[in-house]
C-alpha atoms as a PDB file:
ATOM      1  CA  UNK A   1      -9.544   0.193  10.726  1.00  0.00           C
ATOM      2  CA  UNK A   2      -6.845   2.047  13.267  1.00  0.00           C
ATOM      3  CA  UNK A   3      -6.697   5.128  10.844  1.00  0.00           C
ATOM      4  CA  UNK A   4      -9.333   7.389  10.091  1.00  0.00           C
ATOM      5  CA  UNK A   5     -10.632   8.349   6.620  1.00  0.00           C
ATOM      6  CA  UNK A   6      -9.573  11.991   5.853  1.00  0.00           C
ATOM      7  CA  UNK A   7      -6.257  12.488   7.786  1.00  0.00           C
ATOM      8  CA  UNK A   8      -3.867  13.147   5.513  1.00  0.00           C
ATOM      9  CA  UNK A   9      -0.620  11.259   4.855  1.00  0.00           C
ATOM     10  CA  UNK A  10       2.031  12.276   7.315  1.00  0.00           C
ATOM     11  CA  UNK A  11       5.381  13.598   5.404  1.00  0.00           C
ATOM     12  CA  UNK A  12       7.869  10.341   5.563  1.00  0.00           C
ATOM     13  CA  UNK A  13      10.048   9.533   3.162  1.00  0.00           C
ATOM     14  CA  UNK A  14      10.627   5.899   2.894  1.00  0.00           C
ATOM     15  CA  UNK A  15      12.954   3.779  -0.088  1.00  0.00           C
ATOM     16  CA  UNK A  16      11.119   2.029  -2.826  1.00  0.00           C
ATOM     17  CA  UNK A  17      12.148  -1.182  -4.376  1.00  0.00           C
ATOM     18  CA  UNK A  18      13.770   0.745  -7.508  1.00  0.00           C
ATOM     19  CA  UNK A  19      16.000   2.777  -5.162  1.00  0.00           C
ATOM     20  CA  UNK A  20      14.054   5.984  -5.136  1.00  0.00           C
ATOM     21  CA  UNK A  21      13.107   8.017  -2.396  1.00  0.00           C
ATOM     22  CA  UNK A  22       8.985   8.444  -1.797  1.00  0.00           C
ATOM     23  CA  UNK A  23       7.769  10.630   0.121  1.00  0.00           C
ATOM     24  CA  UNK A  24       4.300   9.158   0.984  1.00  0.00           C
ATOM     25  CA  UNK A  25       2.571  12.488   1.982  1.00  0.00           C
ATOM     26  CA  UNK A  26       2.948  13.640  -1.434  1.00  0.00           C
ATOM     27  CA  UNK A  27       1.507   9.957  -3.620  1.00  0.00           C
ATOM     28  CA  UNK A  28      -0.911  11.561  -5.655  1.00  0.00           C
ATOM     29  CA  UNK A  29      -4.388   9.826  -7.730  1.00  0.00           C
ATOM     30  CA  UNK A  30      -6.189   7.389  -6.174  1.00  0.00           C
ATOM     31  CA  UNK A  31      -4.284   4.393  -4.508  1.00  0.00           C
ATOM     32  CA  UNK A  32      -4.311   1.374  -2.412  1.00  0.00           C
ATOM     33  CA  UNK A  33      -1.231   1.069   0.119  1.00  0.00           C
ATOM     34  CA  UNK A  34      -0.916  -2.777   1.573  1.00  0.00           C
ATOM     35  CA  UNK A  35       0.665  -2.829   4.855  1.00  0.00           C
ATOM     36  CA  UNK A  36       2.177  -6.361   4.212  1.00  0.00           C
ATOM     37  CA  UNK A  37       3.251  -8.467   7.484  1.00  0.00           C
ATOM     38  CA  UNK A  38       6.500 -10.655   6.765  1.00  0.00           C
ATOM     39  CA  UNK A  39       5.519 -13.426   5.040  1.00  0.00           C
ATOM     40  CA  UNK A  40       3.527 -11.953   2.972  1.00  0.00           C
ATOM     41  CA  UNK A  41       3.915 -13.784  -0.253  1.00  0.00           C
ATOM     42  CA  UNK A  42       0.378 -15.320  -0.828  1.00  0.00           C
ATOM     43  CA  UNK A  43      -0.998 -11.246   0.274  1.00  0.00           C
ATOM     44  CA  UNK A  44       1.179  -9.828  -2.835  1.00  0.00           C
ATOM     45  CA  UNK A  45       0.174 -12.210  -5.369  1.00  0.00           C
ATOM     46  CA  UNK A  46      -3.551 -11.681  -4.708  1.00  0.00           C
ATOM     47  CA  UNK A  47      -2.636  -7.697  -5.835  1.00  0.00           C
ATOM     48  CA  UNK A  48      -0.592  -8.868  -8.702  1.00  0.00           C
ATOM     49  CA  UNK A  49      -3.132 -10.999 -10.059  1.00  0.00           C
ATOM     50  CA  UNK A  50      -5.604  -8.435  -9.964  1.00  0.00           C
ATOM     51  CA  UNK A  51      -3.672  -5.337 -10.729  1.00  0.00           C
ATOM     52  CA  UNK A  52      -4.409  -4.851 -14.431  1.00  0.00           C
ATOM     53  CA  UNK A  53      -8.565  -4.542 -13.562  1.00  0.00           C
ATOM     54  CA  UNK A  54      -7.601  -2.482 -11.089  1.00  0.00           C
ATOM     55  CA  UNK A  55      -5.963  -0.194 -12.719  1.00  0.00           C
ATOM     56  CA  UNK A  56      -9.107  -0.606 -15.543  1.00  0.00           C
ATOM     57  CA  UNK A  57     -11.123   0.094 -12.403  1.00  0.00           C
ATOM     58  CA  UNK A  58      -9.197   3.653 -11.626  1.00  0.00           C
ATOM     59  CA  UNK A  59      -6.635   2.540  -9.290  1.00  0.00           C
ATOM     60  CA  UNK A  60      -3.589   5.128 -10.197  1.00  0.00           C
ATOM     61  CA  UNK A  61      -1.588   2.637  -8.483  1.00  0.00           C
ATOM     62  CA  UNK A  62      -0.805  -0.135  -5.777  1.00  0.00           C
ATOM     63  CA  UNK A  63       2.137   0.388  -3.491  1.00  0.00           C
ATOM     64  CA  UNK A  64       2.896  -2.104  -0.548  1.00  0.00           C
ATOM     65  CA  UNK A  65       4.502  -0.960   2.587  1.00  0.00           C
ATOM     66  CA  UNK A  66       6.640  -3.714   4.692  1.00  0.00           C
ATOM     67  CA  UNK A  67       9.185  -2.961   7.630  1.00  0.00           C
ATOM     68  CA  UNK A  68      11.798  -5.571   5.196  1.00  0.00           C
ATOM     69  CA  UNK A  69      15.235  -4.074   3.777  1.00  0.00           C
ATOM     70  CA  UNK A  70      14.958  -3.016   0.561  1.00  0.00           C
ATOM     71  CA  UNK A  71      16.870  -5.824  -0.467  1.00  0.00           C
ATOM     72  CA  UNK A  72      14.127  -8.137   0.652  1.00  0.00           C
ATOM     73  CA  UNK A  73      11.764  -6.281  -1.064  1.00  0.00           C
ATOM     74  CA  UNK A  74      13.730  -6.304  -4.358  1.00  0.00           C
ATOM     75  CA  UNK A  75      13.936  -9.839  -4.046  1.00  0.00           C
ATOM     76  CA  UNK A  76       9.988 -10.273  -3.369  1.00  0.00           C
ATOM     77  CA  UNK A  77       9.084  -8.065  -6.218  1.00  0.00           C
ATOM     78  CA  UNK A  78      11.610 -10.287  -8.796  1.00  0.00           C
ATOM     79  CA  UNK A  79      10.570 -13.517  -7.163  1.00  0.00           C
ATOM     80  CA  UNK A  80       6.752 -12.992  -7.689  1.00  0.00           C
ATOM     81  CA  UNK A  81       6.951 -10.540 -10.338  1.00  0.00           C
ATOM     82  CA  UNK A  82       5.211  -7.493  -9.246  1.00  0.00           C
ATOM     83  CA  UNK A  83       4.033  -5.087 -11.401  1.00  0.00           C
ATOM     84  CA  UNK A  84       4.245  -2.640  -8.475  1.00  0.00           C
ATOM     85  CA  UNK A  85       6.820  -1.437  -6.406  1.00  0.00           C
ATOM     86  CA  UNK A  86       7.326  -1.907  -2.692  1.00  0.00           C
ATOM     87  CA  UNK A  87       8.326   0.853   0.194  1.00  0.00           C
ATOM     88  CA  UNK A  88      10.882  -0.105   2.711  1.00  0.00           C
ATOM     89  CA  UNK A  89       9.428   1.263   6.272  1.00  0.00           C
ATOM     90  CA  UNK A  90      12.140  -1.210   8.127  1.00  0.00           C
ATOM     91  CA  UNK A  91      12.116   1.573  10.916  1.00  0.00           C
ATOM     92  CA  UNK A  92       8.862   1.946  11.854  1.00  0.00           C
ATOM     93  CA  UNK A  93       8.370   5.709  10.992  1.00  0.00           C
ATOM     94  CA  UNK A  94       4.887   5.035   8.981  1.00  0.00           C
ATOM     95  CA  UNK A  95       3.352   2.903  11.219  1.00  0.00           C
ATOM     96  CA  UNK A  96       4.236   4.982  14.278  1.00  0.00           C
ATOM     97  CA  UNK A  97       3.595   8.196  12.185  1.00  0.00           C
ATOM     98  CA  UNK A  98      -0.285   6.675  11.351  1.00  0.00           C
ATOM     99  CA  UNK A  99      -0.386   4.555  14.650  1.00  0.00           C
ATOM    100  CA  UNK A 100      -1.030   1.187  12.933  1.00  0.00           C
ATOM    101  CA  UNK A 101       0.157  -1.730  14.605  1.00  0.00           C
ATOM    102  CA  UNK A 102       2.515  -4.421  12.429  1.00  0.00           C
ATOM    103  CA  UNK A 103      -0.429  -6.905  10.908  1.00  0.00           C
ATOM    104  CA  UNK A 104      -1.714  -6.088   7.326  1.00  0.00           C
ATOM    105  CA  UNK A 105      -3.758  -3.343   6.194  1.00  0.00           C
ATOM    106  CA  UNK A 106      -4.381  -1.893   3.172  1.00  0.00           C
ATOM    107  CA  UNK A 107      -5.499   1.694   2.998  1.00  0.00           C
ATOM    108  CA  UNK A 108      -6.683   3.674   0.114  1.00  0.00           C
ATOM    109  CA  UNK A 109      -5.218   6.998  -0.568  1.00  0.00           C
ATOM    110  CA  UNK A 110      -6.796   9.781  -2.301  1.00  0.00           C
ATOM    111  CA  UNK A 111      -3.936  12.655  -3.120  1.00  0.00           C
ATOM    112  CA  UNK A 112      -2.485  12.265  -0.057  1.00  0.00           C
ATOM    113  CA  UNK A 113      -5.177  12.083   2.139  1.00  0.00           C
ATOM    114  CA  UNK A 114      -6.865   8.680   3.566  1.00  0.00           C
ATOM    115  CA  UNK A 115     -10.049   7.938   1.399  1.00  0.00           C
ATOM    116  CA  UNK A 116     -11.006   4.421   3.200  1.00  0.00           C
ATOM    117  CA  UNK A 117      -8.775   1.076   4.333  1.00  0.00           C
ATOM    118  CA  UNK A 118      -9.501  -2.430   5.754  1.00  0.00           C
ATOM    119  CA  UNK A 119      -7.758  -4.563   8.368  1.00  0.00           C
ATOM    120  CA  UNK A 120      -7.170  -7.768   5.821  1.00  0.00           C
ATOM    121  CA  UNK A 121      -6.911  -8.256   2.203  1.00  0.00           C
ATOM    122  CA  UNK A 122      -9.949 -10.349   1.524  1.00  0.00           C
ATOM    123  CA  UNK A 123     -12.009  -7.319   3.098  1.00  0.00           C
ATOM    124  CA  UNK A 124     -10.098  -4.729   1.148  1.00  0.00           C
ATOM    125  CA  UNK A 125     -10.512  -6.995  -2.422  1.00  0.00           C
ATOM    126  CA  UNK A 126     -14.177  -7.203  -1.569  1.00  0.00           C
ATOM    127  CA  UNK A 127     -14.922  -3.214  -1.359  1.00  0.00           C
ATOM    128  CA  UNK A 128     -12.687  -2.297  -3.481  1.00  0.00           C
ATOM    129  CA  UNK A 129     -14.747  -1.691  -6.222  1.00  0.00           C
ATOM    130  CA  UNK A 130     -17.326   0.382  -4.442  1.00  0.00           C
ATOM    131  CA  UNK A 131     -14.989   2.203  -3.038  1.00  0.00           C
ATOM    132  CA  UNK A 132     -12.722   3.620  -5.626  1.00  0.00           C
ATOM    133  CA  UNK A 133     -16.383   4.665  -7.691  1.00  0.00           C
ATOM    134  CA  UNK A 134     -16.941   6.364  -3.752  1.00  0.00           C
ATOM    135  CA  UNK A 135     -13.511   8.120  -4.243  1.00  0.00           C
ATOM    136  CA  UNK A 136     -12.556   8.561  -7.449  1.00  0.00           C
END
């Protein structure tokens, strides 16, 4: 992982996929943020699948991160039917702001603050579990 765990969430403010204005630094509860690379299709449905146990599990909620237009991403929510929104970072500002290059990572979040994260999904899916009891 690029990041590390306790840093909190620098203060960007970045569109979702429902037109409103997040301000990342200030996502509280316990959540996963997935860094999603372009075609990331097959990536999103693994969350979507799984998204009702994880919120069971204690997952406040899942928010993924792209550097698409918001357009894209409210066509890739509709399209796959995502019970989650998605974040429009088309500039760059998170990724610069946390230093994380443009591949997929999902990092979970703890009231602002990084709690844990994992350079690919299968790795993230695995440890989830254990992780939110870790955090939560």
């Amino acid at each position: 992982m690029a990041v590390s765990s306790g840093i909190a969430m620098p203060p960007v403010v970045l569109t979702a996929t429902d037109g409103c204005r997040v301000d990342v630094s200030r996502i509280d509860g316990l959540n996963v943020l997935l860094f999603l690379p372009d075609a990331a299709d097959a990536m999103v449905a693994i969350w979507r699948d799984g998204y009702v146990a994880r919120r069971k599990a204690g997952l406040d909620r899942v928010v993924g991160i792209a550097a698409s237009p918001v357009a894209d991403l409210q066509d890739m929510r509709r399209r796959l039917g995502l019970p989650f929104h998605l974040l429009s970072d088309e500039a760059g500002l998170l990724r610069h702001a946390l230093g994380i290059p443009k591949s997929p990572m999902t990092l979970i979040l703890r009231d602002g603050r990084i709690a844990g994260g994992h350079a690919s999904c299968a790795d993230a899916l695995r440890h989830l579990p254990e992780e939110i009891c870790n955090v939560a």
